[in-house]
Protein backbone atom coordinates (compact mmCIF):
# COMPACT_ATOMS: atom_id res chain seq x y z
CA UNK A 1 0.00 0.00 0.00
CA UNK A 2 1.39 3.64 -1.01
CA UNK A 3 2.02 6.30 1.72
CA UNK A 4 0.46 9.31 0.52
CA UNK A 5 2.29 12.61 0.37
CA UNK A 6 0.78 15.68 1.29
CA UNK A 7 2.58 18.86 -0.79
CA UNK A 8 3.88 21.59 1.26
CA UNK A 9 3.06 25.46 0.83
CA UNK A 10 6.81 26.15 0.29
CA UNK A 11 6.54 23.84 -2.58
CA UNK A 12 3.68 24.63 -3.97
CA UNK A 13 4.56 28.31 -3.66
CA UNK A 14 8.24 27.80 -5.15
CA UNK A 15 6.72 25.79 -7.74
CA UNK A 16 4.31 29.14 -9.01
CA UNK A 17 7.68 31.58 -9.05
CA UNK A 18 9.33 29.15 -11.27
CA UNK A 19 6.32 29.23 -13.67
CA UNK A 20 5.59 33.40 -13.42
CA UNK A 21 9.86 33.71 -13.52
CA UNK A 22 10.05 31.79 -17.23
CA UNK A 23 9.04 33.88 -20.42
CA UNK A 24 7.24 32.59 -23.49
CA UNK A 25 10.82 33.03 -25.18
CA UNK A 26 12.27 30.70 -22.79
CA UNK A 27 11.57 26.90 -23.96
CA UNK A 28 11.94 26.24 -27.46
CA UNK A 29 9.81 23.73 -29.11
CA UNK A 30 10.51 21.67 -31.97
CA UNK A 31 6.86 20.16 -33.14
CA UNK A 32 5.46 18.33 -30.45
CA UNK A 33 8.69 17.59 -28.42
CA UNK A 34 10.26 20.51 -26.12
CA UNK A 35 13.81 21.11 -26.26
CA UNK A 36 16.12 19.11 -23.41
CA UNK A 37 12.94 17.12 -22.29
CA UNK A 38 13.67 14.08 -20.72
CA UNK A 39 11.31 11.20 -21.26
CA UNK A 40 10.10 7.95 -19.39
CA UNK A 41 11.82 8.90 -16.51
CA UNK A 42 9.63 7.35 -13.65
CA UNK A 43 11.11 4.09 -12.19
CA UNK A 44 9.24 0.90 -14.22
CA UNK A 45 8.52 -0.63 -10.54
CA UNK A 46 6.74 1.92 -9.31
CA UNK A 47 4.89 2.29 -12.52
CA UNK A 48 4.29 -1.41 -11.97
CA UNK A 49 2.78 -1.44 -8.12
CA UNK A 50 0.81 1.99 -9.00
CA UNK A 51 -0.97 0.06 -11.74
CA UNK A 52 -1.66 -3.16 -8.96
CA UNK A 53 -2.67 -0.56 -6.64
CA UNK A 54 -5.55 0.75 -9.22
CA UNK A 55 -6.81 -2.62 -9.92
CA UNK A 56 -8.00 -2.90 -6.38
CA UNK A 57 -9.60 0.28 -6.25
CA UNK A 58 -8.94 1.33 -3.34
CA UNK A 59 -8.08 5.00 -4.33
CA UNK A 60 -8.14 6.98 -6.96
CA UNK A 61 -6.04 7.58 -10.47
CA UNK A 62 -4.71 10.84 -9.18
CA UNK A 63 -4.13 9.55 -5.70
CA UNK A 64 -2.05 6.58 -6.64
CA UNK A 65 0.00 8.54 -9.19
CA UNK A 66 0.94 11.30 -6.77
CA UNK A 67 1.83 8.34 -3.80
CA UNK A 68 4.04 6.30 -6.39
CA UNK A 69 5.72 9.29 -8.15
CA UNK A 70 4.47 8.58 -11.58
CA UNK A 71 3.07 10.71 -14.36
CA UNK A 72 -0.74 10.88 -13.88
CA UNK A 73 -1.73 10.94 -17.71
CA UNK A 74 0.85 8.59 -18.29
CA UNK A 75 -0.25 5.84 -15.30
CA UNK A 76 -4.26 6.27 -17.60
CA UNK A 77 -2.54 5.66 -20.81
CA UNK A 78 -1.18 2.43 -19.33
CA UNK A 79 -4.60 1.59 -17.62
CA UNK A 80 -6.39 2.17 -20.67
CA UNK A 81 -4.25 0.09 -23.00
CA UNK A 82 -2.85 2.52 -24.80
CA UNK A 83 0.38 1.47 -23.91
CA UNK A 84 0.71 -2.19 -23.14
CA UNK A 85 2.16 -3.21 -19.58
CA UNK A 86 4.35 -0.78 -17.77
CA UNK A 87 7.71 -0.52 -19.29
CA UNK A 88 8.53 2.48 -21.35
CA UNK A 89 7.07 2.99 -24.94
CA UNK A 90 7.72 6.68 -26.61
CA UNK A 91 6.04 7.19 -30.04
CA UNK A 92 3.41 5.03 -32.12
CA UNK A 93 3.39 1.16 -32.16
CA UNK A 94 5.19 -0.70 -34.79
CA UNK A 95 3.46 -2.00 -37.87
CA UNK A 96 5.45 -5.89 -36.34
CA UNK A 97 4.66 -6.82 -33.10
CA UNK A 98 8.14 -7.26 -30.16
CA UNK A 99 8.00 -11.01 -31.27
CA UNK A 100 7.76 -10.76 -34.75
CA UNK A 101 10.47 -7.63 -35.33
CA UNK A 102 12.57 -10.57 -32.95
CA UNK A 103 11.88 -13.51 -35.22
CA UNK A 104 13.30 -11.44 -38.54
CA UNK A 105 16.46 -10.13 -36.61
CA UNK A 106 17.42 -13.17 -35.84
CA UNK A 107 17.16 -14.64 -39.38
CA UNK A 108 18.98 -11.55 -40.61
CA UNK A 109 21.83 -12.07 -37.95
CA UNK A 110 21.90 -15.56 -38.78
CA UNK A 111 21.72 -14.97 -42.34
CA UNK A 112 24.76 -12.53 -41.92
CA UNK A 113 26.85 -15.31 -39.67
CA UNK A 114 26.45 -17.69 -42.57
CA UNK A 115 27.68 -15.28 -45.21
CA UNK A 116 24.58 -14.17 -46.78
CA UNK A 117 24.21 -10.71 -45.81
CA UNK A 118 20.86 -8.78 -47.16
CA UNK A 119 20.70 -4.88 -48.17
CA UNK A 120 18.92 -2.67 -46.49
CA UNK A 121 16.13 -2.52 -49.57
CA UNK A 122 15.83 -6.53 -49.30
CA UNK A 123 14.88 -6.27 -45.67
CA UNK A 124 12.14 -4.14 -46.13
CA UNK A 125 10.52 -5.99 -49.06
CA UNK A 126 11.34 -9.10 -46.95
CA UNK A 127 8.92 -7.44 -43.99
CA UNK A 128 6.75 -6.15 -46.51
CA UNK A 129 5.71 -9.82 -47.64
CA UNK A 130 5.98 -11.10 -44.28
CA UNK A 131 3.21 -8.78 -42.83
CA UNK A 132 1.29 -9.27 -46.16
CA UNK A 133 1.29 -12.94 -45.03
CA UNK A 134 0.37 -12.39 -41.58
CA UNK A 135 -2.65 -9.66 -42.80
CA UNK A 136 -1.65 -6.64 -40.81
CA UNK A 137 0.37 -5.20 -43.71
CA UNK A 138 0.17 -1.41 -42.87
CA UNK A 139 3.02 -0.50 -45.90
CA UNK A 140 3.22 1.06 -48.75
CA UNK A 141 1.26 -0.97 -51.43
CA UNK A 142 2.48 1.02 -54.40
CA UNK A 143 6.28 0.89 -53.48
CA UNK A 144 5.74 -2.74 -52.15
CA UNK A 145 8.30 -2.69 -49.15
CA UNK A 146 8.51 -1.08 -45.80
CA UNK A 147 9.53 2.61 -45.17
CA UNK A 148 13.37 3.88 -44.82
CA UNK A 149 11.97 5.10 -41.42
CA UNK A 150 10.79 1.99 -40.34
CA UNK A 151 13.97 0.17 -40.81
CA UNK A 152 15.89 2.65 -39.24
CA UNK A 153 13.90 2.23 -36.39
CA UNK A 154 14.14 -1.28 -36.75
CA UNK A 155 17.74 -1.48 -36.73
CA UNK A 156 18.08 0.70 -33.14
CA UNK A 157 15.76 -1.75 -32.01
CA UNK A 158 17.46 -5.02 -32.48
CA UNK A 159 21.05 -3.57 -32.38
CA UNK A 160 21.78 -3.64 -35.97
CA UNK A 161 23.32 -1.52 -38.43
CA UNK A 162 25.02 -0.81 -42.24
CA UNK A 163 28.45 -2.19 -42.62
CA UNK A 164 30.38 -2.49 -45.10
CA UNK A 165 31.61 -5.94 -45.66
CA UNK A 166 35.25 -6.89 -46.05
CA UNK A 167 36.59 -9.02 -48.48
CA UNK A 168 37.73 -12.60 -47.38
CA UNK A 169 39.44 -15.21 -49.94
CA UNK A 170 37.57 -18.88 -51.17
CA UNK A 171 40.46 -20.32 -48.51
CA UNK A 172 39.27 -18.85 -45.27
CA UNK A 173 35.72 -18.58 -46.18
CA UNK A 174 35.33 -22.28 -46.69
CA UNK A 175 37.42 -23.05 -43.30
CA UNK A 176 34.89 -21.12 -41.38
CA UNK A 177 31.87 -22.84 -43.50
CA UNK A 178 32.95 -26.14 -41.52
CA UNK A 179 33.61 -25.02 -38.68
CA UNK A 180 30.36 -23.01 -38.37
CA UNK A 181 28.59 -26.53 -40.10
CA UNK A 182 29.79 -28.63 -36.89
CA UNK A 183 28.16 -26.42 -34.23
CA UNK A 184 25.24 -26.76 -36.17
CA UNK A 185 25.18 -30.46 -36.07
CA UNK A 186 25.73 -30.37 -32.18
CA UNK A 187 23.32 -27.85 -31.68
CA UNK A 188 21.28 -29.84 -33.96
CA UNK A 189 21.89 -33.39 -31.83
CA UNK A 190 22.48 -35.08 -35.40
CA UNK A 191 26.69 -34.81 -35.36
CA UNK A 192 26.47 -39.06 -34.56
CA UNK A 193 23.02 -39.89 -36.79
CA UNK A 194 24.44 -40.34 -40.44
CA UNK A 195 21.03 -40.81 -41.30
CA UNK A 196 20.19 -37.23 -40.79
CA UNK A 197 23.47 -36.19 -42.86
CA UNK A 198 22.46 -35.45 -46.36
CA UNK A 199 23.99 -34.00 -49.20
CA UNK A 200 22.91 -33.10 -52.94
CA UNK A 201 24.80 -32.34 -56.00
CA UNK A 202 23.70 -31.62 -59.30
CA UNK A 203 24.88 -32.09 -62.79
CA UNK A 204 23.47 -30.14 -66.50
CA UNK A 205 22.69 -32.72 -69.53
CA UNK A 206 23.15 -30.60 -72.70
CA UNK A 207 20.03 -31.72 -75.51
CA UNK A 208 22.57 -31.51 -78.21
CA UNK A 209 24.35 -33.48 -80.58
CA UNK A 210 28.08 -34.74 -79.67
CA UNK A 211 30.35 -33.13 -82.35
CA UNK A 212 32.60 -36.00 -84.59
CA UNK A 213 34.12 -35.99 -87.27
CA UNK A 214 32.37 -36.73 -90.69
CA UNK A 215 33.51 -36.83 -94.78
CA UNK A 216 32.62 -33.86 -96.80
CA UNK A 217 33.14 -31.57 -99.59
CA UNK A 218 36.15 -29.76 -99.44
CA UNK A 219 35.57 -26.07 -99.35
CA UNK A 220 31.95 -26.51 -98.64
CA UNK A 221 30.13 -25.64 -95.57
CA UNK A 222 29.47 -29.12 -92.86
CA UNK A 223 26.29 -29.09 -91.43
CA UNK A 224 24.18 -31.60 -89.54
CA UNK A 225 20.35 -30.96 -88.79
CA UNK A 226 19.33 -30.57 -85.17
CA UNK A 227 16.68 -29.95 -83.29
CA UNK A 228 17.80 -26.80 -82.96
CA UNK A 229 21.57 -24.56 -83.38
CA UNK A 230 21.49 -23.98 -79.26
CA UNK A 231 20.85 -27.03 -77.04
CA UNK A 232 19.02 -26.48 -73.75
CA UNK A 233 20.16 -27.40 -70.43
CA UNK A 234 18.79 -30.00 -68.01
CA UNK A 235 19.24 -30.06 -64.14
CA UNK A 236 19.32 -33.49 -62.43
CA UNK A 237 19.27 -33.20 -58.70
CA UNK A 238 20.73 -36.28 -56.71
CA UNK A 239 20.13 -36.33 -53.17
CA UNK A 240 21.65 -39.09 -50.64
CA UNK A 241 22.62 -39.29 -46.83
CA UNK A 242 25.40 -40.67 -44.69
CA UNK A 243 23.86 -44.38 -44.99
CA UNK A 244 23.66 -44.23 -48.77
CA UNK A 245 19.96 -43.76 -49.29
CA UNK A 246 18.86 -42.24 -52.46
CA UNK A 247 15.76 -39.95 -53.24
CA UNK A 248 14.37 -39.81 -56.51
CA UNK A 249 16.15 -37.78 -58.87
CA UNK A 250 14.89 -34.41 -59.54
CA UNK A 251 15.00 -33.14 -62.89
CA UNK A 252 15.02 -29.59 -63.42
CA UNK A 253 13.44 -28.40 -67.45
CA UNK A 254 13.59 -25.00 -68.80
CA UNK A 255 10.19 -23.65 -69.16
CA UNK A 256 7.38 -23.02 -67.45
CA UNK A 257 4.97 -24.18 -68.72
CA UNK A 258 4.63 -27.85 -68.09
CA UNK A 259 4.89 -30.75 -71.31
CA UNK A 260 2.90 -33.91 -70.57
CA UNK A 261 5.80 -35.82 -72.17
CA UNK A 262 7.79 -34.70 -69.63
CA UNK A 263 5.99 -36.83 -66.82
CA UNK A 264 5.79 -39.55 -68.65
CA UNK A 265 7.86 -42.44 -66.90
């Protein structure tokens, strides 16, 4: 329970010749913000017990907020739900919720520890599609990614920034590829299960015919007909694990439409 505190005359009085002393000139305001104002600067526990101390009602709004110290129109915001819970939030909510903006840092920072680092323009289409997925996509439509604004303040959220990347040699990047693949596989628990070890490869099949050599005219052109001049180039896929088990082979055409001879067999 909060001890209340009774204010004095001398501060009450002291606190009226501070007012009448300052001029209109005196504070200078930038939009909405005051020059050299300090924000969220009550404690986040007392914030926490005034907010108890409400829901038992007991005493009043004003009441509590004077006994605990704590900014009276900020303690409603709080009870209201403008402001979830009682730690500190300055400024609108984000489009992402705390969870989500956490889930796509850490894909970015493991992204980055892996060598594949994204630009700043990729990471906003990224979240741009993400929150389409999710239905709360609050973005530009017409550009199709998220604000410069938003990833700024996205990046002094989750302690991330632009760097410029150095350069590192085939050599040494390939070193730290295995070392970085073996703490996967024991943060994994599969280092010791080769059947969880798998590894692909694939391999192009040119649709062309296999030069040779052939009798002809001399000083005449040497032709042969063909399907056509430039042959076309087929992906096979082959997968297997540690234990030698094959999948199916998957075979890669050019095209997108699909040909019904192709499924055949």
């Amino acid at each position: 329970m909060a001890r209340l505190v009774k204010r004095t005359a001398g501060a009450v009085k002291k606190k009226k010749n501070n007012r009448a002393g300052k001029s209109r000139h005196d504070t200078v305001t930038f939009g909405r913000c005051r020059k050299g104002k300090k924000l969220n600067r009550c404690s986040l526990e007392r914030m926490r017990c005034a907010m108890e101390e409400f829901h038992k009602g007991v005493l009043g709004l004003r009441r509590i907020a004077r006994a605990w110290d704590v900014p009276k129109s900020t303690l409603q915001r709080r009870l209201k739900g403008v402001v979830a819970g009682s730690l500190h939030a300055s400024g609108r909510k984000t489009y992402l919720t705390d969870s989500e903006e956490k889930d796509l840092a850490a894909t970015l920072k493991l992204m980055a520890s892996r060598g594949f680092r994204l630009s700043g323009t990729q990471v906003r289409k990224i979240a741009f599609e993400y929150a389409q997925k999710k239905g709360v996509n609050k973005f530009s439509r017409e550009k199709g990614s998220a604000g410069y604004f938003w990833l700024r303040g996205f990046l002094n959220r989750h302690h991330l920034s632009f760097r410029t990347p150095e350069a590192l040699s085939v050599g040494h990047a390939n070193g730290m590829w295995f070392d970085k693949y073996e703490r996967l596989l024991e943060e994994l628990y599969v280092k010791d299960l080769p059947s969880h070890l798998w590894n692909c490869d694939e391999t192009g099949l040119q649709e062309h015919f296999v030069k040779g050599r052939v009798i002809s005219e001399t000083g005449e052109p040497c032709y042969q007909i063909t399907k056509s001049e430039k042959g076309e180039t087929t992906t096979v896929l082959a997968c297997f694990n540690a234990c030698g088990t094959y999948c199916p082979p998957t075979v890669i055409f050019k095209g997108k439409r699909l040909t019904a001879a192709w499924v055949v067999g």
